[in-house]
PDB file of N, CA and C in Angstrom:
ATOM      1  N   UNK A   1     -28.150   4.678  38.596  1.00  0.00           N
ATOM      2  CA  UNK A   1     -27.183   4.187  37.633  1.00  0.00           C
ATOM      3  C   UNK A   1     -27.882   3.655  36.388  1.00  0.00           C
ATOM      4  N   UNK A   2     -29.115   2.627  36.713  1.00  0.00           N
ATOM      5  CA  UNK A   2     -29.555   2.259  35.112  1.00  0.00           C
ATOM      6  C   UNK A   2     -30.298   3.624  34.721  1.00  0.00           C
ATOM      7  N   UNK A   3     -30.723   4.351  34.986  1.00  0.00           N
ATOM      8  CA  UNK A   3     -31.135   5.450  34.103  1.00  0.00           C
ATOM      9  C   UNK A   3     -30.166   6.545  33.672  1.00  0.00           C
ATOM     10  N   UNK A   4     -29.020   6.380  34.087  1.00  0.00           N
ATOM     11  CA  UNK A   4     -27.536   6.970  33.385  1.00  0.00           C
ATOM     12  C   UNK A   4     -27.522   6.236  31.989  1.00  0.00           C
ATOM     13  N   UNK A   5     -27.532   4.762  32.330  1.00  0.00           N
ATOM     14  CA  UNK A   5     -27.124   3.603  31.170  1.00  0.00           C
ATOM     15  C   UNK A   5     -28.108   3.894  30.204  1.00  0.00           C
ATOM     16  N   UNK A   6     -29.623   3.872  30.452  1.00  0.00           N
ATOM     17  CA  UNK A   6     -30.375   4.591  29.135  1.00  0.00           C
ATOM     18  C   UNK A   6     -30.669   5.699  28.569  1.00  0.00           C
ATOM     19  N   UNK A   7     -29.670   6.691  29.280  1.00  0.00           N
ATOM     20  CA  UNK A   7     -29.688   7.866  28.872  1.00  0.00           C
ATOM     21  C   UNK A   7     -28.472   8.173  28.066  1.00  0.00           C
ATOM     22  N   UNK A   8     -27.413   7.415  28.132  1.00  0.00           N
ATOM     23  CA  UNK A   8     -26.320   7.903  27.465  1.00  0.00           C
ATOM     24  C   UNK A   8     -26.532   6.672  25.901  1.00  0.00           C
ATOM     25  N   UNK A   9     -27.099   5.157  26.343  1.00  0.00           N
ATOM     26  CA  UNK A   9     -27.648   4.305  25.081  1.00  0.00           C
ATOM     27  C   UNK A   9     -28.637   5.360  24.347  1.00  0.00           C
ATOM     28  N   UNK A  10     -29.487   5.820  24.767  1.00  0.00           N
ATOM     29  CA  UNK A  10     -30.262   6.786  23.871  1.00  0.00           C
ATOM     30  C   UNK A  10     -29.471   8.240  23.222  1.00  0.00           C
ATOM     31  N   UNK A  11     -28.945   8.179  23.668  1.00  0.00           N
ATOM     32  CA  UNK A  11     -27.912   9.141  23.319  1.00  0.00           C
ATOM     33  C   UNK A  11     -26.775   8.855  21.878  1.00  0.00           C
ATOM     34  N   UNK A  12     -26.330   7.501  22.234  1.00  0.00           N
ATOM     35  CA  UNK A  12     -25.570   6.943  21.419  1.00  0.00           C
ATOM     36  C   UNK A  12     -26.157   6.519  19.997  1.00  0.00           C
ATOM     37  N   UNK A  13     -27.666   5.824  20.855  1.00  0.00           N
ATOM     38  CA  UNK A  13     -28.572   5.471  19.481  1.00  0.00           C
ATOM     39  C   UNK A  13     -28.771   6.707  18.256  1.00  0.00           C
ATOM     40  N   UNK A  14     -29.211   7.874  18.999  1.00  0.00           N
ATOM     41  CA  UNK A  14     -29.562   9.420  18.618  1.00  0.00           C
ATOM     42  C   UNK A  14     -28.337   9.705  17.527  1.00  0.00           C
ATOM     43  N   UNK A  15     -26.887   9.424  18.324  1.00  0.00           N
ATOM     44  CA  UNK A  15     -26.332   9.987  17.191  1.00  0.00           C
ATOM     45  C   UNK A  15     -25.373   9.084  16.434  1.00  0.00           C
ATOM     46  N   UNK A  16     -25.736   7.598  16.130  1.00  0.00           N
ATOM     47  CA  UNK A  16     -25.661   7.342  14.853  1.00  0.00           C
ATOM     48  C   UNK A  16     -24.713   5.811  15.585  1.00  0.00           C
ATOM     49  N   UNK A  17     -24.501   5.539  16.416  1.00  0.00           N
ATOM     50  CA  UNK A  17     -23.930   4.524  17.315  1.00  0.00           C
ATOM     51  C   UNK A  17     -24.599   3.136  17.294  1.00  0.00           C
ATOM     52  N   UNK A  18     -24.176   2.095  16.795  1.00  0.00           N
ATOM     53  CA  UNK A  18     -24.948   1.065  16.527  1.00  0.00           C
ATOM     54  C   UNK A  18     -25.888   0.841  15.387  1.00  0.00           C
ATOM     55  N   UNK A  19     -25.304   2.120  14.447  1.00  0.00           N
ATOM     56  CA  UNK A  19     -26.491   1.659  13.245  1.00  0.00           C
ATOM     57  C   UNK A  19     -25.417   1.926  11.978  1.00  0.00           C
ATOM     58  N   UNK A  20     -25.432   1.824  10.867  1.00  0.00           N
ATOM     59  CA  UNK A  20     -24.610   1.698   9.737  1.00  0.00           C
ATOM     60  C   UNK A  20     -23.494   2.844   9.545  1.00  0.00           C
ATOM     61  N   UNK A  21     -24.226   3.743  10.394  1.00  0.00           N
ATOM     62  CA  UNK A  21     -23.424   5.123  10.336  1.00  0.00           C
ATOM     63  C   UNK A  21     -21.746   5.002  10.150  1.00  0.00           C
ATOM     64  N   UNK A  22     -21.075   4.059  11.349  1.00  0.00           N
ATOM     65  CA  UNK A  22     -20.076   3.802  11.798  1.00  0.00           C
ATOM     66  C   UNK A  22     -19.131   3.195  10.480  1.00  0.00           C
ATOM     67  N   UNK A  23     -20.066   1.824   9.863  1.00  0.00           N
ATOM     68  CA  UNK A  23     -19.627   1.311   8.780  1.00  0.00           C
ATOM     69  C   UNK A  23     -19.423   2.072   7.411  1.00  0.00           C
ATOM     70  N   UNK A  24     -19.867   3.160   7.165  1.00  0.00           N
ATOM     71  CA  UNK A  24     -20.389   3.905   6.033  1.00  0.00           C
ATOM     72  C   UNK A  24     -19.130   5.117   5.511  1.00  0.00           C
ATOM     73  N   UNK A  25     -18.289   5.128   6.639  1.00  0.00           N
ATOM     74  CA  UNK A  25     -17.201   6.075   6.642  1.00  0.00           C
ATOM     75  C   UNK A  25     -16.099   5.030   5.952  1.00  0.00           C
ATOM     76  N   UNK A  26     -16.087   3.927   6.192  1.00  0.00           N
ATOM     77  CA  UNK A  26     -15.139   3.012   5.237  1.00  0.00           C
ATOM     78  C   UNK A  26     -15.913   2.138   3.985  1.00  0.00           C
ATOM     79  N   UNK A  27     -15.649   0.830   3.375  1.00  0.00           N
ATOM     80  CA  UNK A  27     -16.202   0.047   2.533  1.00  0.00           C
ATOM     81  C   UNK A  27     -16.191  -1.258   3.071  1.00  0.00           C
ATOM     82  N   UNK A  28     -16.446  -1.331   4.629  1.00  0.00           N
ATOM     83  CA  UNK A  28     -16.315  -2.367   5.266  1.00  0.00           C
ATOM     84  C   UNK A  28     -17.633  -3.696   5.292  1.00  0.00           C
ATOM     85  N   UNK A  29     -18.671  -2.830   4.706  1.00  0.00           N
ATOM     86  CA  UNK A  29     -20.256  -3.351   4.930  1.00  0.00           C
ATOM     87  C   UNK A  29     -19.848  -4.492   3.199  1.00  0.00           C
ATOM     88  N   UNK A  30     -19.936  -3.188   2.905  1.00  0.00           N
ATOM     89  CA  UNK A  30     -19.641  -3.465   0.988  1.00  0.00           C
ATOM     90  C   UNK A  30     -19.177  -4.436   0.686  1.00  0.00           C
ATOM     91  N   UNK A  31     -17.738  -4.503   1.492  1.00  0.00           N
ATOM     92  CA  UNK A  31     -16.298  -5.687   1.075  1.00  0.00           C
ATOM     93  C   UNK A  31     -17.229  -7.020   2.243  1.00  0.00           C
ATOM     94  N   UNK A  32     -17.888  -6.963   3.332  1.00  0.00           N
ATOM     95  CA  UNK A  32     -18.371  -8.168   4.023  1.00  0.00           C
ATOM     96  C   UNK A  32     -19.426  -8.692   2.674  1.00  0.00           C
ATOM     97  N   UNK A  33     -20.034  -8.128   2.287  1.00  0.00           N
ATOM     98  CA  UNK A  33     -21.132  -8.660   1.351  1.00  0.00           C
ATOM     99  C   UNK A  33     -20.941  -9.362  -0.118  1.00  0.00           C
ATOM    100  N   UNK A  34     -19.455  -8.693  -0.380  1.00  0.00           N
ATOM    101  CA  UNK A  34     -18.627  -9.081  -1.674  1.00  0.00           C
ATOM    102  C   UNK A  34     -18.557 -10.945  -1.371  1.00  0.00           C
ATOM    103  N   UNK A  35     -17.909 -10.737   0.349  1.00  0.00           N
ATOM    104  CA  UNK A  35     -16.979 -11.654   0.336  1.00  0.00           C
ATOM    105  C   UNK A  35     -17.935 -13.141   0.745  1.00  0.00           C
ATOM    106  N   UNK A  36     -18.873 -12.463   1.318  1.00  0.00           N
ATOM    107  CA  UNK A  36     -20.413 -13.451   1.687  1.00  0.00           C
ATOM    108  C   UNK A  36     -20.916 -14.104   0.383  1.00  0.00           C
ATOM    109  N   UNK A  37     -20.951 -12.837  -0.322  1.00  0.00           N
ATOM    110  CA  UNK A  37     -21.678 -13.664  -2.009  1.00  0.00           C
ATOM    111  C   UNK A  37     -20.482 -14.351  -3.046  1.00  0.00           C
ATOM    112  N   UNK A  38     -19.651 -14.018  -2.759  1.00  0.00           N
ATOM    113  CA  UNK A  38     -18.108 -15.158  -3.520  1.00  0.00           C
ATOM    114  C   UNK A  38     -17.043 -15.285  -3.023  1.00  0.00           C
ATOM    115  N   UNK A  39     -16.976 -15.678  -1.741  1.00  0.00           N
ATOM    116  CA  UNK A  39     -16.310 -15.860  -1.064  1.00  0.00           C
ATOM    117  C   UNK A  39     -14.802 -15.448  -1.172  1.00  0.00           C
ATOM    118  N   UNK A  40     -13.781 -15.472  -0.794  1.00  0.00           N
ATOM    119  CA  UNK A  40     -12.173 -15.419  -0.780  1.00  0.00           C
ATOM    120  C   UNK A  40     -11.784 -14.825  -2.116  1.00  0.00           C
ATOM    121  N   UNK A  41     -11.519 -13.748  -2.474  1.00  0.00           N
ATOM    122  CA  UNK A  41     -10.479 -13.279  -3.767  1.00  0.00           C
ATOM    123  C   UNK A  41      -9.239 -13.955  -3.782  1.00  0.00           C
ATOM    124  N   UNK A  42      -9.037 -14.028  -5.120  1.00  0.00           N
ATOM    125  CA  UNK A  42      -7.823 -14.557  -5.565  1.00  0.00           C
ATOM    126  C   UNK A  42      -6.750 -13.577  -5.298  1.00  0.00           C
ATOM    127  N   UNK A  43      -6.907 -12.536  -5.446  1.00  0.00           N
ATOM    128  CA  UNK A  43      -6.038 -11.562  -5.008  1.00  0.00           C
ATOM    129  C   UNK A  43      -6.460 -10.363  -4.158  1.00  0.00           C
ATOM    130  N   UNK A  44      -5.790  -9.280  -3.695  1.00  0.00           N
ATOM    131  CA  UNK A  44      -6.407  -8.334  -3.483  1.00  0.00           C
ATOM    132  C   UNK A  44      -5.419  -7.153  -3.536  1.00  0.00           C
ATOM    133  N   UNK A  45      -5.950  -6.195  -4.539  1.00  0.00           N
ATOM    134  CA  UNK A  45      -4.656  -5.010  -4.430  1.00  0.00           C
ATOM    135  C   UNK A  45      -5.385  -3.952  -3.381  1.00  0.00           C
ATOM    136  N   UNK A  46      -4.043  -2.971  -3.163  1.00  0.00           N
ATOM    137  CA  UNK A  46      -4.189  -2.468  -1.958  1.00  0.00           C
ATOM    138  C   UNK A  46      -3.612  -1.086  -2.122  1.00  0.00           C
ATOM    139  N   UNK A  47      -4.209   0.332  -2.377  1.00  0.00           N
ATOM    140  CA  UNK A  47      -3.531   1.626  -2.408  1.00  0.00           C
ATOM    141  C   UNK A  47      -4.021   2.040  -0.855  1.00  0.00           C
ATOM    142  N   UNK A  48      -3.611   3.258  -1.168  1.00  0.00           N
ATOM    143  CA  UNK A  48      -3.633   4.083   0.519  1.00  0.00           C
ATOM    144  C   UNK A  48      -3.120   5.671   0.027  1.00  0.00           C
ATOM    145  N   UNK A  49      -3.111   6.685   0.298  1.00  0.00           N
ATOM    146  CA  UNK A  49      -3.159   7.552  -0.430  1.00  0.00           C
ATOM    147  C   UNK A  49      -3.386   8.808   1.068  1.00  0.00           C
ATOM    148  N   UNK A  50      -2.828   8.859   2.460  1.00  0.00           N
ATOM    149  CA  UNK A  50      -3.468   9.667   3.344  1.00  0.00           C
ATOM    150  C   UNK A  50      -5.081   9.034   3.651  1.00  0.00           C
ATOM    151  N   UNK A  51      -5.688   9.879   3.441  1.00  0.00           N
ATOM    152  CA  UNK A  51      -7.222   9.465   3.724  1.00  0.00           C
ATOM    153  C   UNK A  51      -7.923   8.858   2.918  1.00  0.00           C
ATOM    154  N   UNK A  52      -7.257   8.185   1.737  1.00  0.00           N
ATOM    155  CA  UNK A  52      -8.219   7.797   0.173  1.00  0.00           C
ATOM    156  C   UNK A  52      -7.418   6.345   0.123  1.00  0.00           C
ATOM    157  N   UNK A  53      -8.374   5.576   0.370  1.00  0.00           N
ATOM    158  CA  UNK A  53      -8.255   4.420   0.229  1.00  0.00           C
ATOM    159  C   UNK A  53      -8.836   3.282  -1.053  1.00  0.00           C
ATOM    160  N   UNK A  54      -7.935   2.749  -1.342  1.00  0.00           N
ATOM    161  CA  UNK A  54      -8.717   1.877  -3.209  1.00  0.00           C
ATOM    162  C   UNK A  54      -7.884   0.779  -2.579  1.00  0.00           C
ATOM    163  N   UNK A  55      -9.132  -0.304  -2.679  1.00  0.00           N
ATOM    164  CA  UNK A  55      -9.047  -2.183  -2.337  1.00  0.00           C
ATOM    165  C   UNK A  55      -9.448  -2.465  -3.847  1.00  0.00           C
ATOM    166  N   UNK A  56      -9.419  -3.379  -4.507  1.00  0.00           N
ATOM    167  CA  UNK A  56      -9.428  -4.396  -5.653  1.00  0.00           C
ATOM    168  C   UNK A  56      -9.461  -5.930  -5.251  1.00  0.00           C
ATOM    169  N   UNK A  57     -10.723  -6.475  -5.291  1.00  0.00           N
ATOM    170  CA  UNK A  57     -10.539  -7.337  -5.377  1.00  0.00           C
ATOM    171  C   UNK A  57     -10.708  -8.284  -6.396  1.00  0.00           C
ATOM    172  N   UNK A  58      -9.760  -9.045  -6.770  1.00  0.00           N
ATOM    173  CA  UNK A  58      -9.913 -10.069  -7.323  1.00  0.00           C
ATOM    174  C   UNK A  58     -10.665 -11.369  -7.835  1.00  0.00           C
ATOM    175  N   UNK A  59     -11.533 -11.577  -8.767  1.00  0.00           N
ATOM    176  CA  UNK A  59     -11.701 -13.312  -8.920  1.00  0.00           C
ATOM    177  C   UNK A  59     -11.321 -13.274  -9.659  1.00  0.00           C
ATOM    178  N   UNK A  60     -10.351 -13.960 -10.190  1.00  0.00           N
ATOM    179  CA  UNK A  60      -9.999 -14.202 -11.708  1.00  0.00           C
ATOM    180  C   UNK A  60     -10.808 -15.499 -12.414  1.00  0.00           C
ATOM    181  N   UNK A  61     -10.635 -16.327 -11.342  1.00  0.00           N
ATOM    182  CA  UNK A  61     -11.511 -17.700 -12.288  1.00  0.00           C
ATOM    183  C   UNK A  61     -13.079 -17.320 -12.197  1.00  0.00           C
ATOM    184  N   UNK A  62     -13.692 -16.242 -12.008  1.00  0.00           N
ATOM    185  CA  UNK A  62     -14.997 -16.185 -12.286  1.00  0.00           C
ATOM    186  C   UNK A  62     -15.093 -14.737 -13.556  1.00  0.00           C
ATOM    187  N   UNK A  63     -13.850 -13.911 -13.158  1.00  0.00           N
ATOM    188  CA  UNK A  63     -13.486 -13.173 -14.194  1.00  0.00           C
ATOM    189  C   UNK A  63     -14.380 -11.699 -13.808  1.00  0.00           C
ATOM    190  N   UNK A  64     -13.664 -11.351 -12.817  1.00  0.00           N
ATOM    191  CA  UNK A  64     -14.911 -10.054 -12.191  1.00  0.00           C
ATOM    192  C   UNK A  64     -13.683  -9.781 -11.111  1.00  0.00           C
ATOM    193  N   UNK A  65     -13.867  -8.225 -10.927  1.00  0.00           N
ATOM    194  CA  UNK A  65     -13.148  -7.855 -10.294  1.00  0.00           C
ATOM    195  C   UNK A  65     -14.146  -6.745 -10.072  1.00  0.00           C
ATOM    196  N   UNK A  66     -13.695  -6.292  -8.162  1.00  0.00           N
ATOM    197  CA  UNK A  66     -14.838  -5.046  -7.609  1.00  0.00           C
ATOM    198  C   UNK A  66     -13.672  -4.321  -6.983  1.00  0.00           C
ATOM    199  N   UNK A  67     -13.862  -2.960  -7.475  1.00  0.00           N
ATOM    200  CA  UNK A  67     -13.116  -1.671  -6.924  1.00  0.00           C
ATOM    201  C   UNK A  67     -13.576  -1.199  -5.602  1.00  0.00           C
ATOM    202  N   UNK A  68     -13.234  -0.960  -4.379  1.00  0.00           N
ATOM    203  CA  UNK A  68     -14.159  -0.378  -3.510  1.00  0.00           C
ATOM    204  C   UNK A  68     -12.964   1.522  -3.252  1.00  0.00           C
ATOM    205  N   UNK A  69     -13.396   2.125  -3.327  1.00  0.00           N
ATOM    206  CA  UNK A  69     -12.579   3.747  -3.167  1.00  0.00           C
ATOM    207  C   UNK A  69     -13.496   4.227  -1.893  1.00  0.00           C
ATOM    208  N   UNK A  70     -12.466   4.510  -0.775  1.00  0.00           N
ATOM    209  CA  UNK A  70     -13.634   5.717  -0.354  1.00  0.00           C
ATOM    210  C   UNK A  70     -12.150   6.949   0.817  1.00  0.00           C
ATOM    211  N   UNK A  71     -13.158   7.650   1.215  1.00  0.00           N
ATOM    212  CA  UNK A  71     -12.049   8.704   1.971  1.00  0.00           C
ATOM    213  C   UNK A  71     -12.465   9.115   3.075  1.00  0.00           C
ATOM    214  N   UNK A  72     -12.452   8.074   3.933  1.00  0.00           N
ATOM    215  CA  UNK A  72     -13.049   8.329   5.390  1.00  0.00           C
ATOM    216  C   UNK A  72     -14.322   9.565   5.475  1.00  0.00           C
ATOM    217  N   UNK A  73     -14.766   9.815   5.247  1.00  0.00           N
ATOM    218  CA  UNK A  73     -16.195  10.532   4.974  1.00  0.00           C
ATOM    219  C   UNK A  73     -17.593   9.818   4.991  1.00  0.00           C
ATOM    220  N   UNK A  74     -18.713  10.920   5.666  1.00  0.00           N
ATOM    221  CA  UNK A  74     -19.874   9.441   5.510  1.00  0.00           C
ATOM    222  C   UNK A  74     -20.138   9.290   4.572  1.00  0.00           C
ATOM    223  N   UNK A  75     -20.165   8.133   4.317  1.00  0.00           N
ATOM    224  CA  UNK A  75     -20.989   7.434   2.904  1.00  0.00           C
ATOM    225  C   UNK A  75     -20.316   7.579   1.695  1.00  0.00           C
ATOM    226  N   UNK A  76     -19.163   7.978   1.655  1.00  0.00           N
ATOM    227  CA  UNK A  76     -17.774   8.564   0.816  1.00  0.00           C
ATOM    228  C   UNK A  76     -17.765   6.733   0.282  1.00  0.00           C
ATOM    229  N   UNK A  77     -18.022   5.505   0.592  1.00  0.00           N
ATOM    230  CA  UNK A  77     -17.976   4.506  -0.378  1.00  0.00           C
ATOM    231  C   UNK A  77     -18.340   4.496  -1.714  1.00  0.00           C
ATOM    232  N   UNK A  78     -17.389   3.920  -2.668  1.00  0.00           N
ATOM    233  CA  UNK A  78     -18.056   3.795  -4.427  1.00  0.00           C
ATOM    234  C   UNK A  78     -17.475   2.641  -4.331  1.00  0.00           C
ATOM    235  N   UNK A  79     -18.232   1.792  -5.467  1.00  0.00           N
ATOM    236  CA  UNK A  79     -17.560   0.697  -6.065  1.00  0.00           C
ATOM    237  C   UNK A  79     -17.832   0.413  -7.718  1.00  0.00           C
ATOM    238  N   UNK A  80     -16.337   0.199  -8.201  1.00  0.00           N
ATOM    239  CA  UNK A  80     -16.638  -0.186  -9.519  1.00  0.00           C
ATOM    240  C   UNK A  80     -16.251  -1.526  -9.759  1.00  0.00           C
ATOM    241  N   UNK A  81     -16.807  -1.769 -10.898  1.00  0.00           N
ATOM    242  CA  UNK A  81     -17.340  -3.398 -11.103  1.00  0.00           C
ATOM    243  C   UNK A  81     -16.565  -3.404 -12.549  1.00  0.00           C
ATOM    244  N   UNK A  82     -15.902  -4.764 -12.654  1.00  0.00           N
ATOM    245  CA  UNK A  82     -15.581  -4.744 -14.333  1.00  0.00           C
ATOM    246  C   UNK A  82     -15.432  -6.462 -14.347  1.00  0.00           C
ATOM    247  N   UNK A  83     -15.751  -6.691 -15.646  1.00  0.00           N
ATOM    248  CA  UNK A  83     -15.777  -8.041 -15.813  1.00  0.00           C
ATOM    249  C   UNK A  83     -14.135  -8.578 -17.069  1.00  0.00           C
ATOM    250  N   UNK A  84     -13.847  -9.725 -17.547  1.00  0.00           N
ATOM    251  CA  UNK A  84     -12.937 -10.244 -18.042  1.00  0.00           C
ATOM    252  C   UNK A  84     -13.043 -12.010 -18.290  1.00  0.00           C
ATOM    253  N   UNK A  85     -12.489 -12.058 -19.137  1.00  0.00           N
ATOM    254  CA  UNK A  85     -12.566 -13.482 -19.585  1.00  0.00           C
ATOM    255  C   UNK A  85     -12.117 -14.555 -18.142  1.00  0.00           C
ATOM    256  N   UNK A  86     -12.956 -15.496 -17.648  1.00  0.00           N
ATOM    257  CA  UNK A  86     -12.456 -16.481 -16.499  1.00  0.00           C
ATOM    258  C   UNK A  86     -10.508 -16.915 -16.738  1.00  0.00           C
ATOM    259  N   UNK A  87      -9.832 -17.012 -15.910  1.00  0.00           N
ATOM    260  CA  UNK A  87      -8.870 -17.954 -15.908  1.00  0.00           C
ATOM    261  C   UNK A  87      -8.554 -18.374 -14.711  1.00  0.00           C
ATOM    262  N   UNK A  88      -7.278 -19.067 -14.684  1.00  0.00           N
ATOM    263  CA  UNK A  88      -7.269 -19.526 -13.225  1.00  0.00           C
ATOM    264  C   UNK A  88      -5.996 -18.959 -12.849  1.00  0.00           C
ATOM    265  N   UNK A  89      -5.697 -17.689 -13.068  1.00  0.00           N
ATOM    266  CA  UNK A  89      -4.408 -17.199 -12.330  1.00  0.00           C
ATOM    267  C   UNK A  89      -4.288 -15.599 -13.046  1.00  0.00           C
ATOM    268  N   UNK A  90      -3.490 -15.319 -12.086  1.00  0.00           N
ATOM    269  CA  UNK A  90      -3.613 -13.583 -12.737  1.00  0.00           C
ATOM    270  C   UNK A  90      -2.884 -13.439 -14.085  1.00  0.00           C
ATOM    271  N   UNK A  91      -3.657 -13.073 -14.719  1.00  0.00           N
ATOM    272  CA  UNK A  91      -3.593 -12.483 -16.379  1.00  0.00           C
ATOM    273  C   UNK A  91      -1.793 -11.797 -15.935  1.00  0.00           C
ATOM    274  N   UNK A  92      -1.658 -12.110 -17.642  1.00  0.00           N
ATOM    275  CA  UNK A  92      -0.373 -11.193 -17.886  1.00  0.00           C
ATOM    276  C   UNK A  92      -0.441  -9.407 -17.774  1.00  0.00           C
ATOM    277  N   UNK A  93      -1.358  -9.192 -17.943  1.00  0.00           N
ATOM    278  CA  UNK A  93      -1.946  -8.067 -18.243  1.00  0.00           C
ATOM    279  C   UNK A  93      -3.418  -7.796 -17.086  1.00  0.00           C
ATOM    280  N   UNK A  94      -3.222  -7.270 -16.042  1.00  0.00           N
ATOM    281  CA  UNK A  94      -4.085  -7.114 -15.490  1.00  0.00           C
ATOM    282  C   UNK A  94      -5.177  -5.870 -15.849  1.00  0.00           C
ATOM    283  N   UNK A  95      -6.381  -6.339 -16.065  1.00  0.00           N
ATOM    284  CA  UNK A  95      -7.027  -5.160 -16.381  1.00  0.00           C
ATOM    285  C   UNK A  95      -7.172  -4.104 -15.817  1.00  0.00           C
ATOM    286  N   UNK A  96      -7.361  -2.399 -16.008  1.00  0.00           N
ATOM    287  CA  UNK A  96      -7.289  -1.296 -15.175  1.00  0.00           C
ATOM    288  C   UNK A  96      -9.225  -1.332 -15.029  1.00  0.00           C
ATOM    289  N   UNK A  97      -9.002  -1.047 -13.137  1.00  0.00           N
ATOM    290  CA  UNK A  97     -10.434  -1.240 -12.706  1.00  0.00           C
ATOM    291  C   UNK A  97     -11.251   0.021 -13.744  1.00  0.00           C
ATOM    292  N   UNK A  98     -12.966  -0.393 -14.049  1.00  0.00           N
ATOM    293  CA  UNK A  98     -13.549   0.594 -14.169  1.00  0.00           C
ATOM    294  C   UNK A  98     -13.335   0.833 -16.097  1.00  0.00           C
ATOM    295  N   UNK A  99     -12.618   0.076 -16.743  1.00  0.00           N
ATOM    296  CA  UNK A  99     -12.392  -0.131 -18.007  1.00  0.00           C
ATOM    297  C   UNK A  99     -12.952  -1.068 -18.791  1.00  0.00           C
TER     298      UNK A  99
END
């Protein structure tokens, strides 16, 4: 039995199981690291599209907003970045990401 267990773990390791692979098909790594280095968005918009997914998140009082797009595919993550004057609540006019 334990040489079943390291044969199918080596197996798993081999094809991509336990290593970024898994994370890389969404923007899940990306959006943990956003949220590690500035914690909580003020907002967050949300499309969906079948397999094409676009998150936005929000800071407004630091005045930065990060696009994450991807389409279930490996490594299919992008992110665009755009900056804006600080305030403390969502603009009348929200800026279009990537502008």
């Amino acid at each position: 039995m334990k040489k079943r267990y390291i044969i199918l773990l080596t197996a798993l390791m081999l094809a991509g199981c336990g290593s970024d692979r898994i994370v890389s098909v969404d923007c899940g790594q990306e959006i943990e690291d956003l949220e590690d280095e500035l914690g909580n968005p003020d907002e967050i918009e949300t499309f969906t599209a079948g397999r094409y997914y676009q998150y936005t998140w929000w800071y407004y009082r630091l005045g930065f907003a990060r696009t994450f797009t991807w389409d279930g595919g490996y490594n299919s993550c992008k992110t665009t970045d755009q900056t804006f004057p600080p305030n403390q609540g969502r603009p009348a006019t929200t800026p279009t990401p990537g502008a």
